[in-house]
N, C-alpha and C. Protein backbone atom coordinates (compact mmCIF):
# COMPACT_ATOMS: atom_id res chain seq x y z
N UNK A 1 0.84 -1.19 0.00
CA UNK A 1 0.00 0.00 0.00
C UNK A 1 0.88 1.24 0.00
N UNK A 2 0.44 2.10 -0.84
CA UNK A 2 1.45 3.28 -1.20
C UNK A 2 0.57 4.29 -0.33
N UNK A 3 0.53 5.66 0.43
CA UNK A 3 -0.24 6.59 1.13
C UNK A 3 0.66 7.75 0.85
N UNK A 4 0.08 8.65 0.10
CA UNK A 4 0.54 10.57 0.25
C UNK A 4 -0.69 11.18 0.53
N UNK A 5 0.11 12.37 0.84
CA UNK A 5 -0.50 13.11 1.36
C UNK A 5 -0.14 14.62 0.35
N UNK A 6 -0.91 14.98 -0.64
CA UNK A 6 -0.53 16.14 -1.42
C UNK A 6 -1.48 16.54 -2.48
N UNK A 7 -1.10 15.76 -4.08
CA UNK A 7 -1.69 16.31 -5.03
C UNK A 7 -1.23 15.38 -5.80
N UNK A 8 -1.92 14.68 -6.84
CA UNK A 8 -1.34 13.86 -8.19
C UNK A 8 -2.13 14.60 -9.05
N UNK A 9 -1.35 15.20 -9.63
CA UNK A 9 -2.29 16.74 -10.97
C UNK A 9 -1.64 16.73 -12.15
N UNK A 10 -2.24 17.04 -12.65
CA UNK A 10 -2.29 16.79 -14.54
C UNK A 10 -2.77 18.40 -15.13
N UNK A 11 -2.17 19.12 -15.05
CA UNK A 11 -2.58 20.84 -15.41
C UNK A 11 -1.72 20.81 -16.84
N UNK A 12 -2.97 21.54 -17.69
CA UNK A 12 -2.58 21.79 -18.96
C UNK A 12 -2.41 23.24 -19.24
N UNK A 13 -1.21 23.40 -19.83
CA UNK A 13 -0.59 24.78 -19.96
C UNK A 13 -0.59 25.34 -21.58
N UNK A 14 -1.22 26.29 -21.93
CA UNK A 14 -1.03 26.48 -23.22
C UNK A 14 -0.14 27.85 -23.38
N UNK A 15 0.66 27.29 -24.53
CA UNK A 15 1.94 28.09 -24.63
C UNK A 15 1.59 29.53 -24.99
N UNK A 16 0.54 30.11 -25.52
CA UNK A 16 -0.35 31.15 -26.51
C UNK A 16 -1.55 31.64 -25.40
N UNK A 17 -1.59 31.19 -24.30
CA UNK A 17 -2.61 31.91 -23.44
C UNK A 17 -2.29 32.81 -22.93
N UNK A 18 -3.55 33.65 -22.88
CA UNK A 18 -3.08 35.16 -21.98
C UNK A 18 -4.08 35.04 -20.56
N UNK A 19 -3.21 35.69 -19.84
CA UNK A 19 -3.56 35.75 -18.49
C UNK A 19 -3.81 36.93 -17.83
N UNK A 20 -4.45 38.09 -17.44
CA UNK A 20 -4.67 38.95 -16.66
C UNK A 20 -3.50 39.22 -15.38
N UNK A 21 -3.40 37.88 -14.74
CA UNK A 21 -2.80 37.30 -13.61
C UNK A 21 -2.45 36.69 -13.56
N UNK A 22 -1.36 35.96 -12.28
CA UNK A 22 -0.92 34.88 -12.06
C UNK A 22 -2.30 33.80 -11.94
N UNK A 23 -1.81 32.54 -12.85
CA UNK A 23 -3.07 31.58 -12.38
C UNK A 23 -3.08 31.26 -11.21
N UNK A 24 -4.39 30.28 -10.63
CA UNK A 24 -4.93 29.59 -9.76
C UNK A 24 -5.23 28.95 -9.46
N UNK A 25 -4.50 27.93 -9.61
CA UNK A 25 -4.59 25.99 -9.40
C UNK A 25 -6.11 26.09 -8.65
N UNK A 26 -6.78 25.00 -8.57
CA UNK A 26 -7.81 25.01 -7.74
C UNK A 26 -7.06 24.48 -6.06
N UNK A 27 -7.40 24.83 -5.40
CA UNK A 27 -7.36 24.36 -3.66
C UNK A 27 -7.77 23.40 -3.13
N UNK A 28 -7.38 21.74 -2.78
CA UNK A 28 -7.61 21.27 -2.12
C UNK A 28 -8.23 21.74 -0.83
N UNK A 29 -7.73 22.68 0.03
CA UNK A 29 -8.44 23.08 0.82
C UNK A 29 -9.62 23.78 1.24
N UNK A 30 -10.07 23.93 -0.15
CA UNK A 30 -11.66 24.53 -0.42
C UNK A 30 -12.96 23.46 -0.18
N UNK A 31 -12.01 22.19 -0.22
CA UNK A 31 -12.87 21.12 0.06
C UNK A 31 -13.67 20.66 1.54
N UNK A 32 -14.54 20.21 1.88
CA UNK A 32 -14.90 19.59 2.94
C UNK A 32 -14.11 18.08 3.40
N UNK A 33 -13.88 18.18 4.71
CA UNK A 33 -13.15 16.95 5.05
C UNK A 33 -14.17 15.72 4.75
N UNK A 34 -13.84 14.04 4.15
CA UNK A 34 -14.22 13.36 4.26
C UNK A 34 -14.70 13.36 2.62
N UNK A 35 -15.42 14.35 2.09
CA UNK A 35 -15.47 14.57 1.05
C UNK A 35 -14.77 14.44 -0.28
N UNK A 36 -15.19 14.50 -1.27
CA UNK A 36 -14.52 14.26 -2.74
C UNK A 36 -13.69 15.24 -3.01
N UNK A 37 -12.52 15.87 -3.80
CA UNK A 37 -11.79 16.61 -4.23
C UNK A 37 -12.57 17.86 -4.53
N UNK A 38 -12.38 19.16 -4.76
CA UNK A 38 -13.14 20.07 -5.62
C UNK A 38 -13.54 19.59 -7.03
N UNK A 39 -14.44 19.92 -7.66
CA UNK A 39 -15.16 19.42 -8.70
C UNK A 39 -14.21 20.01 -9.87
N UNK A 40 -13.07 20.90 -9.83
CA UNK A 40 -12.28 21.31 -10.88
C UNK A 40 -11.65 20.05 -10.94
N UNK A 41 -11.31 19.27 -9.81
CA UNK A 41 -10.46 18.11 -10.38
C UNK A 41 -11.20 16.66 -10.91
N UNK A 42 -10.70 16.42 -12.00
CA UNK A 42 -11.08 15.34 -12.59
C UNK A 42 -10.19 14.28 -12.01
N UNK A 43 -11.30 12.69 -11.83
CA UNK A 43 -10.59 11.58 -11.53
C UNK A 43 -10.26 10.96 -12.63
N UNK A 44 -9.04 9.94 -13.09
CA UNK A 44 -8.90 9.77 -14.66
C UNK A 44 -8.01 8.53 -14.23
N UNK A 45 -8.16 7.49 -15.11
CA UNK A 45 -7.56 6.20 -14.88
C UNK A 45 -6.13 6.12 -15.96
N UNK A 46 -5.43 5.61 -15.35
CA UNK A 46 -3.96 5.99 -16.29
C UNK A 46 -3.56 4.73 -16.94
N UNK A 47 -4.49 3.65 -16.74
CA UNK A 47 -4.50 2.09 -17.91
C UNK A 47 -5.67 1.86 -17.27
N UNK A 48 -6.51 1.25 -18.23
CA UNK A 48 -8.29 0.10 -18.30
C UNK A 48 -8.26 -0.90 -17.35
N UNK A 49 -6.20 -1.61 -17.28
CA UNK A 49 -6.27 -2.49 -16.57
C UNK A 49 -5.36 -2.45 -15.17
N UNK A 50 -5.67 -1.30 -14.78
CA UNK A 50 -5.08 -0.92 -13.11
C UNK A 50 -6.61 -0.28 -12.30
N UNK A 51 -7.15 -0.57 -11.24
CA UNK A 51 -7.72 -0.39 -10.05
C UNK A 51 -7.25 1.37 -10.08
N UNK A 52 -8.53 1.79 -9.71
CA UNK A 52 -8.41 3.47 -9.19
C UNK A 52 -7.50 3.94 -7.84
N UNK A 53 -6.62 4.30 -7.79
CA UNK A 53 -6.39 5.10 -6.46
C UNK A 53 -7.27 5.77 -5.37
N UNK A 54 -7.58 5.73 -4.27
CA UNK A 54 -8.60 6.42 -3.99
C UNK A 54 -8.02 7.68 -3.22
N UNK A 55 -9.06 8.24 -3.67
CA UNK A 55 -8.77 10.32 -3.15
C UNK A 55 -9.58 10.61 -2.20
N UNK A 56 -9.41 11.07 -1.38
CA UNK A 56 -10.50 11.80 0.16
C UNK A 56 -9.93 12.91 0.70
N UNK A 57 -10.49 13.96 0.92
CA UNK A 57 -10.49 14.93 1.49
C UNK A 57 -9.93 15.24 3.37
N UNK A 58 -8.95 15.28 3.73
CA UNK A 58 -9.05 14.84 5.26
C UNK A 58 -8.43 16.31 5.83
N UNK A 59 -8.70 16.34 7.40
CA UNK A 59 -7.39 17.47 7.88
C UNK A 59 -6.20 17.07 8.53
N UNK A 60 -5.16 17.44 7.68
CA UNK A 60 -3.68 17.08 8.81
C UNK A 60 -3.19 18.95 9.13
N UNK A 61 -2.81 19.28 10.65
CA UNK A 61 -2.42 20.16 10.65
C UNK A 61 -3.02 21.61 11.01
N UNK A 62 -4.67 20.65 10.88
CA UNK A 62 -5.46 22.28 10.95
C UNK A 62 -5.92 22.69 9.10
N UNK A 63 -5.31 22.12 8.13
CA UNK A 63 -5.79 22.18 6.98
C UNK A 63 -6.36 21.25 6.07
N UNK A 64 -7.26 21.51 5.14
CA UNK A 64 -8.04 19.87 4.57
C UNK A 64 -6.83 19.96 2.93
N UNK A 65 -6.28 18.81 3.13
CA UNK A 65 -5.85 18.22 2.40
C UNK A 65 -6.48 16.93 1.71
N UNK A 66 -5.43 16.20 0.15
CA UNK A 66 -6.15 15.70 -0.34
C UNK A 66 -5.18 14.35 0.26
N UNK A 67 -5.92 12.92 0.53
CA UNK A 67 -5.33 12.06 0.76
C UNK A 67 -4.87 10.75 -0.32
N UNK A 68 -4.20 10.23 -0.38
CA UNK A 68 -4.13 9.41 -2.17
C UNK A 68 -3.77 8.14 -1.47
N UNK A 69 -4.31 7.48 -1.72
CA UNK A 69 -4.01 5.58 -0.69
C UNK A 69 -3.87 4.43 -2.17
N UNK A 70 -2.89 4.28 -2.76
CA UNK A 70 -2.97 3.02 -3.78
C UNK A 70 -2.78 1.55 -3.49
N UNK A 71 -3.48 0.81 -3.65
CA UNK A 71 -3.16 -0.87 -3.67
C UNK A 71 -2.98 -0.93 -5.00
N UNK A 72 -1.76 -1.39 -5.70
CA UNK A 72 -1.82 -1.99 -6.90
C UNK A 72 -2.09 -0.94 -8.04
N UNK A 73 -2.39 0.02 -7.59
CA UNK A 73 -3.45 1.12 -8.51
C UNK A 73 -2.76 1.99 -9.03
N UNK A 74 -3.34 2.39 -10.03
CA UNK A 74 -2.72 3.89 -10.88
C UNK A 74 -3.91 4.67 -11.70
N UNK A 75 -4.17 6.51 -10.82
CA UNK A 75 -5.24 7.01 -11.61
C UNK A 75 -4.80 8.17 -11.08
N UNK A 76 -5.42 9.36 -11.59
CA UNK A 76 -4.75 11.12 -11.45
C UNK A 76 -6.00 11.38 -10.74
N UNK A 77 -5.63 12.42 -10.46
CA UNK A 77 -6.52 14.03 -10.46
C UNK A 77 -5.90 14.77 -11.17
N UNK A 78 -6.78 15.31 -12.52
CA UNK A 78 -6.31 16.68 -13.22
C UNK A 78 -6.94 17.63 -13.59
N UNK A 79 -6.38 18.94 -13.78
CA UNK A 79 -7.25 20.18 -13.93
C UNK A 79 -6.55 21.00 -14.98
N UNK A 80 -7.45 21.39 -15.73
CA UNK A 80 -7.06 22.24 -16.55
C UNK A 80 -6.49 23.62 -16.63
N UNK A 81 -5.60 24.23 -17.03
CA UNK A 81 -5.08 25.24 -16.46
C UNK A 81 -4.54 25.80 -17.77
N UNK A 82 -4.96 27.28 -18.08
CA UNK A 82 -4.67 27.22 -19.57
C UNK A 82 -3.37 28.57 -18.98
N UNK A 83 -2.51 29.05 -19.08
CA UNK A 83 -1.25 30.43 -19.28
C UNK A 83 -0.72 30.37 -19.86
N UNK A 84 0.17 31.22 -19.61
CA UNK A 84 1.80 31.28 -20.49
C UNK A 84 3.22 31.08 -19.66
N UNK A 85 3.48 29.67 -19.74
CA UNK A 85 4.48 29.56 -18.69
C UNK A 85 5.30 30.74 -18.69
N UNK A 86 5.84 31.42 -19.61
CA UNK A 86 6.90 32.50 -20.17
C UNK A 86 6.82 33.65 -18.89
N UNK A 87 5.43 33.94 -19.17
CA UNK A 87 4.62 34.65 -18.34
C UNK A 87 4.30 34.75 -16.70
N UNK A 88 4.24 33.21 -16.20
CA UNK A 88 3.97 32.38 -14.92
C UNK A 88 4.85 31.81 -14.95
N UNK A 89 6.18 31.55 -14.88
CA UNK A 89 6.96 30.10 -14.74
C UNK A 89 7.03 29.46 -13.35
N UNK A 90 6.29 30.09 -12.77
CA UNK A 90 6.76 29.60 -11.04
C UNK A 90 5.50 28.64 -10.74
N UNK A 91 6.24 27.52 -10.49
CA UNK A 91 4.74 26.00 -9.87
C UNK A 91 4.82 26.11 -8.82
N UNK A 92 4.17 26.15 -7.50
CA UNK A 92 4.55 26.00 -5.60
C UNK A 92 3.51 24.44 -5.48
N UNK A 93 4.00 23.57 -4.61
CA UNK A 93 3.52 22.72 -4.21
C UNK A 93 3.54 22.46 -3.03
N UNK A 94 3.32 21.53 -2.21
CA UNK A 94 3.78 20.66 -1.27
C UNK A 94 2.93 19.08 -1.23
N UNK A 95 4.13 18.37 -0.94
CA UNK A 95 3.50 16.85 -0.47
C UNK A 95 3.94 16.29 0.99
N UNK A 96 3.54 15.11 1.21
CA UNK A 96 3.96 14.54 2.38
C UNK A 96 3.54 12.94 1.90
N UNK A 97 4.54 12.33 1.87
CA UNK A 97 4.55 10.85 1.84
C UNK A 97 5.03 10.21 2.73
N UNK A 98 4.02 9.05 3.29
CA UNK A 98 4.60 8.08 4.30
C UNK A 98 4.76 7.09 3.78
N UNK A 99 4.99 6.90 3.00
CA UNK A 99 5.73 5.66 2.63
C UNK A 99 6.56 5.03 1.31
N UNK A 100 7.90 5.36 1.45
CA UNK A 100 8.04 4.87 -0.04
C UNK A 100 8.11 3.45 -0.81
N UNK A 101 8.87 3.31 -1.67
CA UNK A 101 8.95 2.22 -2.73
C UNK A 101 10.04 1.20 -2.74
N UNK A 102 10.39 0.78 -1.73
CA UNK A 102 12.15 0.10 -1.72
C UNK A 102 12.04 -0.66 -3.32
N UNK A 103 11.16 -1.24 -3.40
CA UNK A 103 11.31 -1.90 -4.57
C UNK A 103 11.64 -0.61 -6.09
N UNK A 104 11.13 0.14 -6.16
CA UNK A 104 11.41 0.54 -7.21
C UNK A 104 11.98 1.23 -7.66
N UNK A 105 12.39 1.85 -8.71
CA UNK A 105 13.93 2.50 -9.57
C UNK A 105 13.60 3.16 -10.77
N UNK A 106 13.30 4.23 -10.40
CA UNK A 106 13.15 5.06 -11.58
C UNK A 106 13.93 5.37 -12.87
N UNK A 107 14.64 4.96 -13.04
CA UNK A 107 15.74 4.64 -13.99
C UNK A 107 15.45 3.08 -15.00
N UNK A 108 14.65 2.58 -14.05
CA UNK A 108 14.49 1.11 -15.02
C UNK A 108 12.75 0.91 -15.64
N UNK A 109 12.78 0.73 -16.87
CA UNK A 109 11.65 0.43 -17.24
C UNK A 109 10.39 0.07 -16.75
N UNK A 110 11.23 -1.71 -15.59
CA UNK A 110 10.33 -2.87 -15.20
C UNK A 110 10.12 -2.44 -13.77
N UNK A 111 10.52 -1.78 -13.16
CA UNK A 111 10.81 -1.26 -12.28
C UNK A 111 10.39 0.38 -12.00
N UNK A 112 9.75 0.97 -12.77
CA UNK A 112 9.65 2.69 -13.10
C UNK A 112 8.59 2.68 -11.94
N UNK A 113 8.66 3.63 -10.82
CA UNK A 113 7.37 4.06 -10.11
C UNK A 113 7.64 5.01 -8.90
N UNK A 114 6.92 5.08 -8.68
CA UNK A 114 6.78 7.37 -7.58
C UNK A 114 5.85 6.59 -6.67
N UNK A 115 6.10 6.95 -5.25
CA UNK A 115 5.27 7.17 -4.03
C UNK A 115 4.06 8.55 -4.52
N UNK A 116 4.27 9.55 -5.19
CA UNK A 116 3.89 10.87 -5.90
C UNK A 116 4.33 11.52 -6.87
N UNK A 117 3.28 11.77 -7.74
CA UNK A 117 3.86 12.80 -8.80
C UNK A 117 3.04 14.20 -8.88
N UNK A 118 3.94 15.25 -9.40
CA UNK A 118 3.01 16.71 -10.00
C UNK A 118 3.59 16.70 -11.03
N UNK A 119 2.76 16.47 -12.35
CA UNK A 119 2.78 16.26 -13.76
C UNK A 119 2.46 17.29 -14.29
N UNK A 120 3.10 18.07 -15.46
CA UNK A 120 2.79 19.19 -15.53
C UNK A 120 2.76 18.60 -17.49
N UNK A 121 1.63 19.06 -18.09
CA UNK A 121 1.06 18.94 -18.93
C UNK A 121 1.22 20.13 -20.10
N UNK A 122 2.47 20.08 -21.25
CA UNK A 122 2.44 21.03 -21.95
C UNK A 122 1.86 20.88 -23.66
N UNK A 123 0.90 21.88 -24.07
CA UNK A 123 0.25 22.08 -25.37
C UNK A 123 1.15 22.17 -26.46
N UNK A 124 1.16 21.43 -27.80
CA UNK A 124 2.39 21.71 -29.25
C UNK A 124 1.57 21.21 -29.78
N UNK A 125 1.78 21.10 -30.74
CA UNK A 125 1.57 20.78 -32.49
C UNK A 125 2.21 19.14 -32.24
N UNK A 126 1.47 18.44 -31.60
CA UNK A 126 1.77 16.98 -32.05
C UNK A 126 2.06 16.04 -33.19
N UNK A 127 1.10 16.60 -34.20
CA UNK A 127 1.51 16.27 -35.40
C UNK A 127 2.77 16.77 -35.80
N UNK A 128 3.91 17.06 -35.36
CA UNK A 128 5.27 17.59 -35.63
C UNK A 128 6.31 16.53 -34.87
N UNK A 129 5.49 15.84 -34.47
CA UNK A 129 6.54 14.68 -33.24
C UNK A 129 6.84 13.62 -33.79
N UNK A 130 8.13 13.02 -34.05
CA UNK A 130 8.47 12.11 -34.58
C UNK A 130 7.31 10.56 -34.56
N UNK A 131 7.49 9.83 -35.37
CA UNK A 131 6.41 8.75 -35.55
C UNK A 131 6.12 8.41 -34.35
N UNK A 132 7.84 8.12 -33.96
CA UNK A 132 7.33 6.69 -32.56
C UNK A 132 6.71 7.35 -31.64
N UNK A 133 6.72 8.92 -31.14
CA UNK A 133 6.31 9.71 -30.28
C UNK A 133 4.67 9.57 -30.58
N UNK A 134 4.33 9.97 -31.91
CA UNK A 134 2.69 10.23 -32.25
C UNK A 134 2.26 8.66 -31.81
N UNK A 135 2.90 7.46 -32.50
CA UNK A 135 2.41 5.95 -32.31
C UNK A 135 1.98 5.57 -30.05
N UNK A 136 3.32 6.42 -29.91
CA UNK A 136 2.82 6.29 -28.15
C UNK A 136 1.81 6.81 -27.83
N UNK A 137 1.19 8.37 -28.33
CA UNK A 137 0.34 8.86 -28.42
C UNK A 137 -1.31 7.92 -28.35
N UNK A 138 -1.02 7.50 -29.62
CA UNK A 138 -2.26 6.92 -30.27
C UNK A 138 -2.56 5.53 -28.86
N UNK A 139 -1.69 5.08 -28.94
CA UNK A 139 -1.49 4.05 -28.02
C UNK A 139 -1.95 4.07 -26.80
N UNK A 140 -1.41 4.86 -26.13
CA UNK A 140 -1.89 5.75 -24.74
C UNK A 140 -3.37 6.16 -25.00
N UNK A 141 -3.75 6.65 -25.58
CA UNK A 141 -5.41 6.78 -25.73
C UNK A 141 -6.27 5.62 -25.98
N UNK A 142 -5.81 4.48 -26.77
CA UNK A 142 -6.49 3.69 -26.43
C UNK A 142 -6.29 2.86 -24.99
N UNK A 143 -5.52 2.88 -24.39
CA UNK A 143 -5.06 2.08 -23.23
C UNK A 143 -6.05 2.95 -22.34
N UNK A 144 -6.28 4.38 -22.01
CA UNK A 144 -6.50 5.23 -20.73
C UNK A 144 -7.61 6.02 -21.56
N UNK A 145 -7.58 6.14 -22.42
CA UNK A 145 -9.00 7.22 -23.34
C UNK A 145 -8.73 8.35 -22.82
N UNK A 146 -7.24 8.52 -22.86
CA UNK A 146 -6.70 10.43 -22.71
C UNK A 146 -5.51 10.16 -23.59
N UNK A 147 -5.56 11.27 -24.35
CA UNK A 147 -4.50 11.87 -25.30
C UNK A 147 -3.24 11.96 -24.52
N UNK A 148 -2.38 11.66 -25.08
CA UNK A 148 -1.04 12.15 -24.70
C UNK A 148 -0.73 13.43 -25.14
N UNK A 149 -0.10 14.41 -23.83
CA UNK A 149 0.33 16.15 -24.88
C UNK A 149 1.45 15.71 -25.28
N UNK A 150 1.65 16.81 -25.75
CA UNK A 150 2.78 17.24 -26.44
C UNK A 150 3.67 16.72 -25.98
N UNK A 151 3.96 17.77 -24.97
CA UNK A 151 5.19 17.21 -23.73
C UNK A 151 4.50 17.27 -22.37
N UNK A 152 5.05 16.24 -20.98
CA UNK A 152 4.62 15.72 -20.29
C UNK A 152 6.20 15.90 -19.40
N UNK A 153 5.98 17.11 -18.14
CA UNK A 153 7.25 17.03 -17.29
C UNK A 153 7.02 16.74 -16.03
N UNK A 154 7.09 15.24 -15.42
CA UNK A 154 6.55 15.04 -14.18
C UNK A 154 7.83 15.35 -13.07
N UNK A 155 7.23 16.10 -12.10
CA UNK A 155 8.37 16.19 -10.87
C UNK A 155 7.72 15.09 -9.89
N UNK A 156 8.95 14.03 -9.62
CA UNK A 156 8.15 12.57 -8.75
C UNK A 156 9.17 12.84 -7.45
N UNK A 157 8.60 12.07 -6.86
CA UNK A 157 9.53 11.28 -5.80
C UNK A 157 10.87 9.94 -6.08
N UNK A 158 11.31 10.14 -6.54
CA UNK A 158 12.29 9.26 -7.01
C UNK A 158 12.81 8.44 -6.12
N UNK A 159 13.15 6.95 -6.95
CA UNK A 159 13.90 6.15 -6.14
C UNK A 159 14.69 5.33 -6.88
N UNK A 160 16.30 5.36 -6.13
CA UNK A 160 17.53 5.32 -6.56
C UNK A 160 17.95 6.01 -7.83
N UNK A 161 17.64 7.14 -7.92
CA UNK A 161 17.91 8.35 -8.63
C UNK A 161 18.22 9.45 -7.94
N UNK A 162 19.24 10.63 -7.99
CA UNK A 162 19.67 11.53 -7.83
C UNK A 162 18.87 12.79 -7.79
N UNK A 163 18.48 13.26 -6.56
CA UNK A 163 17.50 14.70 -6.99
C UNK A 163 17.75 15.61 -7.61
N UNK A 164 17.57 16.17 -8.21
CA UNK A 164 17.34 16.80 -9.32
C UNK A 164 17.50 16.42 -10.62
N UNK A 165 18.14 15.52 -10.63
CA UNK A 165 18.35 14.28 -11.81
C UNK A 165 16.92 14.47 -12.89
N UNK A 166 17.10 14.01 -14.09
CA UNK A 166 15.88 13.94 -15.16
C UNK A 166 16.10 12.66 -16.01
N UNK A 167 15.05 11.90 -15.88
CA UNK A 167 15.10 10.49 -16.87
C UNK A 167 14.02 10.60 -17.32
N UNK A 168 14.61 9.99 -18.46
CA UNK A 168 12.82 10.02 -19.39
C UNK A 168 12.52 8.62 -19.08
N UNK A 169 11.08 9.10 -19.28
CA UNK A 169 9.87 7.58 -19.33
C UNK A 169 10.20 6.74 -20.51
N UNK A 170 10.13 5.74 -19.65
CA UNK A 170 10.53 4.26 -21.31
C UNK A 170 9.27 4.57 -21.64
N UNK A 171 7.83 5.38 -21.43
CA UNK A 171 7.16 4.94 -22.09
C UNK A 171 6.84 6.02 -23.67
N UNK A 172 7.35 6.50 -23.29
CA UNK A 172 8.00 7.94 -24.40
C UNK A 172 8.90 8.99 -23.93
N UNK A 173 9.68 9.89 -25.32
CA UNK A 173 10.51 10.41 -25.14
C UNK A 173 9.99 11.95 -25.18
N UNK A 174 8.50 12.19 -24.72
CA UNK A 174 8.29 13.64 -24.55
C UNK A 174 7.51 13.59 -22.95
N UNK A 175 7.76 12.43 -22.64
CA UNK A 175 7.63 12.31 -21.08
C UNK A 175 9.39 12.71 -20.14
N UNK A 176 9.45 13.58 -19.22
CA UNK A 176 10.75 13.73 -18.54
C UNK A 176 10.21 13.34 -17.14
N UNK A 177 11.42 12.88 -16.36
CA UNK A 177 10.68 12.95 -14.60
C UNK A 177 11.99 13.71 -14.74
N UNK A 178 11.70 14.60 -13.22
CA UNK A 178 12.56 15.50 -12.52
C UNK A 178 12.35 14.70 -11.36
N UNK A 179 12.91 14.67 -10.46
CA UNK A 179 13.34 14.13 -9.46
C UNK A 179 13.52 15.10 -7.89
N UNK A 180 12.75 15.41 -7.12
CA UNK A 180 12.97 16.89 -6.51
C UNK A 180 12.93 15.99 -4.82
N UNK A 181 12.77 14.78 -5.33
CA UNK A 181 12.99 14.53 -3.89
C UNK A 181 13.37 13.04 -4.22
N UNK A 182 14.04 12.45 -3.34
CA UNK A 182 14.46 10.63 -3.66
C UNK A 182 14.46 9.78 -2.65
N UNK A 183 14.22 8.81 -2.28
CA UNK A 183 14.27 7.01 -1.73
C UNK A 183 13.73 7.91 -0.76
N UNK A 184 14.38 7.54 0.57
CA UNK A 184 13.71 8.08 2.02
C UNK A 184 13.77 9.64 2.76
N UNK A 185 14.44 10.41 1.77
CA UNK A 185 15.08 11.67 2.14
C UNK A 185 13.32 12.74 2.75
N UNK A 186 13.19 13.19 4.05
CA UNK A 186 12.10 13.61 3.92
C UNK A 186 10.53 12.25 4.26
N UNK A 187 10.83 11.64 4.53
CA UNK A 187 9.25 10.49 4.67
C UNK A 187 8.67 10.83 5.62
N UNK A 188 7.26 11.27 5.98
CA UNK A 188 6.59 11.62 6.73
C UNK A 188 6.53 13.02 7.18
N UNK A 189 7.14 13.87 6.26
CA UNK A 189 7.14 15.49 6.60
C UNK A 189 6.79 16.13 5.69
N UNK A 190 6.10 16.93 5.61
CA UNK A 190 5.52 18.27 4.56
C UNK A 190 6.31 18.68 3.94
N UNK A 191 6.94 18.65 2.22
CA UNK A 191 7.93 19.56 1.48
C UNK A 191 7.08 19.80 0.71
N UNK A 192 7.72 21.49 1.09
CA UNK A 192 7.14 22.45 -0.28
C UNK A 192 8.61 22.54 -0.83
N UNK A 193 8.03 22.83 -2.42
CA UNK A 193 8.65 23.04 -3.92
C UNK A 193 8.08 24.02 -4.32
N UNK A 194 9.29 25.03 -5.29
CA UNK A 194 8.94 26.11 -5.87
C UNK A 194 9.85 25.86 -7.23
N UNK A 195 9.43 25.44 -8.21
CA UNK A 195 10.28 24.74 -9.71
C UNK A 195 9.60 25.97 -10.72
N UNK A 196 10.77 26.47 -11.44
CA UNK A 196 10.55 27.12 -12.50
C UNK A 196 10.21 26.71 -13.73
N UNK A 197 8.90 26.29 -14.18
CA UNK A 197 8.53 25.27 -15.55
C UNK A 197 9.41 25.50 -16.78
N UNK A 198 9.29 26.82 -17.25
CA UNK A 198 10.26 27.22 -18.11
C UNK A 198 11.68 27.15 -18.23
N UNK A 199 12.52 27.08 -17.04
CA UNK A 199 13.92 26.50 -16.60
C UNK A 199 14.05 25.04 -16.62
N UNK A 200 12.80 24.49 -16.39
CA UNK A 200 13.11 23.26 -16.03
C UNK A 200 12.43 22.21 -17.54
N UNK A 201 11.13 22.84 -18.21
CA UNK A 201 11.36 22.44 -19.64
C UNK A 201 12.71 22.61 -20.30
N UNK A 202 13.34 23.41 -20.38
CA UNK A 202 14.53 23.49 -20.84
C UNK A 202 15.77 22.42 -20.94
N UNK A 203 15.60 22.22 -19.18
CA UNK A 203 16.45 21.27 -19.63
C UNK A 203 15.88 19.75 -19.54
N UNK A 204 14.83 19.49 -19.97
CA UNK A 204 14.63 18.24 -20.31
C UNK A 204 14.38 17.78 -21.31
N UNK A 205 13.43 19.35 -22.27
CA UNK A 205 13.37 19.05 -23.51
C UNK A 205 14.69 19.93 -24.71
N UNK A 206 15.06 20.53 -23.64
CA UNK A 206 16.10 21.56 -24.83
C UNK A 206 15.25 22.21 -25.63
């Protein structure tokens, strides 16, 4: 059983949006304890043949946070979020995981997996992506019945990888993980992150 305590989000960024302001992720803490997520977040299954994660609303701290408990399972919460990173480049988070993954290694295919991720979801011209990239694409939608973007920069919890380190997903090469935290460093304590999207696309996609 895997347990965090944070956010697994899927925000889509379009490169051509204008913003008034800094955006506004929606708030877990707008929620009622015990309760479902805010209704901005969508629940979304990430393969047909993995079990849902389950999400609940709880308070640690004096604040309602979102809780994520997996057996076996793999599924998001995501929200749409349209700016201009150029414009916004600054993401703030925080998670808290109790428990990590001894078994797994982000570096290996058979082996690829996160106690948590914040997936950050960027808009292109897909049809410009080399075959095998569009073929993962196509692929991925039939497996989960969600499109693959463009590019896809997840900041995980890593294990036996180097923080700040970046490996791409065997399962395509416009997927990057960043690595902002690794194996046991931190288990059971609140870290906030402040990652510059635009610095940090950079160097994963060049």
């Amino acid at each position: 059983m895997k347990r965090s305590l944070g956010a697994l989000c899927f925000a889509f960024f379009a490169a051509a949006a204008l913003a008034a302001g800094p955006p506004e992720i929606p708030r877990f803490s707008t929620g009622k304890p015990g309760g479902p997520p805010p209704a901005e977040w969508k629940h979304l299954p990430l393969a047909s043949f993995k079990n849902n994660t389950e999400y609940s609303l709880v308070v640690e701290d004096g604040v309602v946070v979102v809780r994520a408990v997996a057996h076996n399972s793999a599924s998001f919460l995501a929200t749409p979020t349209d700016f201009d990173p150029h414009e916004f480049p600054m993401l703030s988070w925080r998670w808290k995981v109790t428990q990590g993954i001894p078994t797994a290694n982000s570096a290996e295919q058979s082996k690829e997996d996160s106690p948590v991720r914040v997936m950050v979801a960027f808009d292109g011209d897909v049809s410009k992506l080399p075959l095998k990239d569009r073929l993962a694409a196509s692929a991925a939608k039939s497996i989960s019945g969600q499109a693959l973007p463009y590019a896809t920069l997840m900041y995980i919890w890593g294990e036996k990888v180097a923080v700040d380190s970046i490996t791409p997903s065997s399962r395509s090469s416009r997927i990057k993980m960043l690595a902002v935290a690794a194996d046991d460093q931190g288990i059971g304590r609140w870290q906030s992150y402040t990652r510059n999207l635009v610095d940090d696309f950079k160097r994963a996609f060049g």
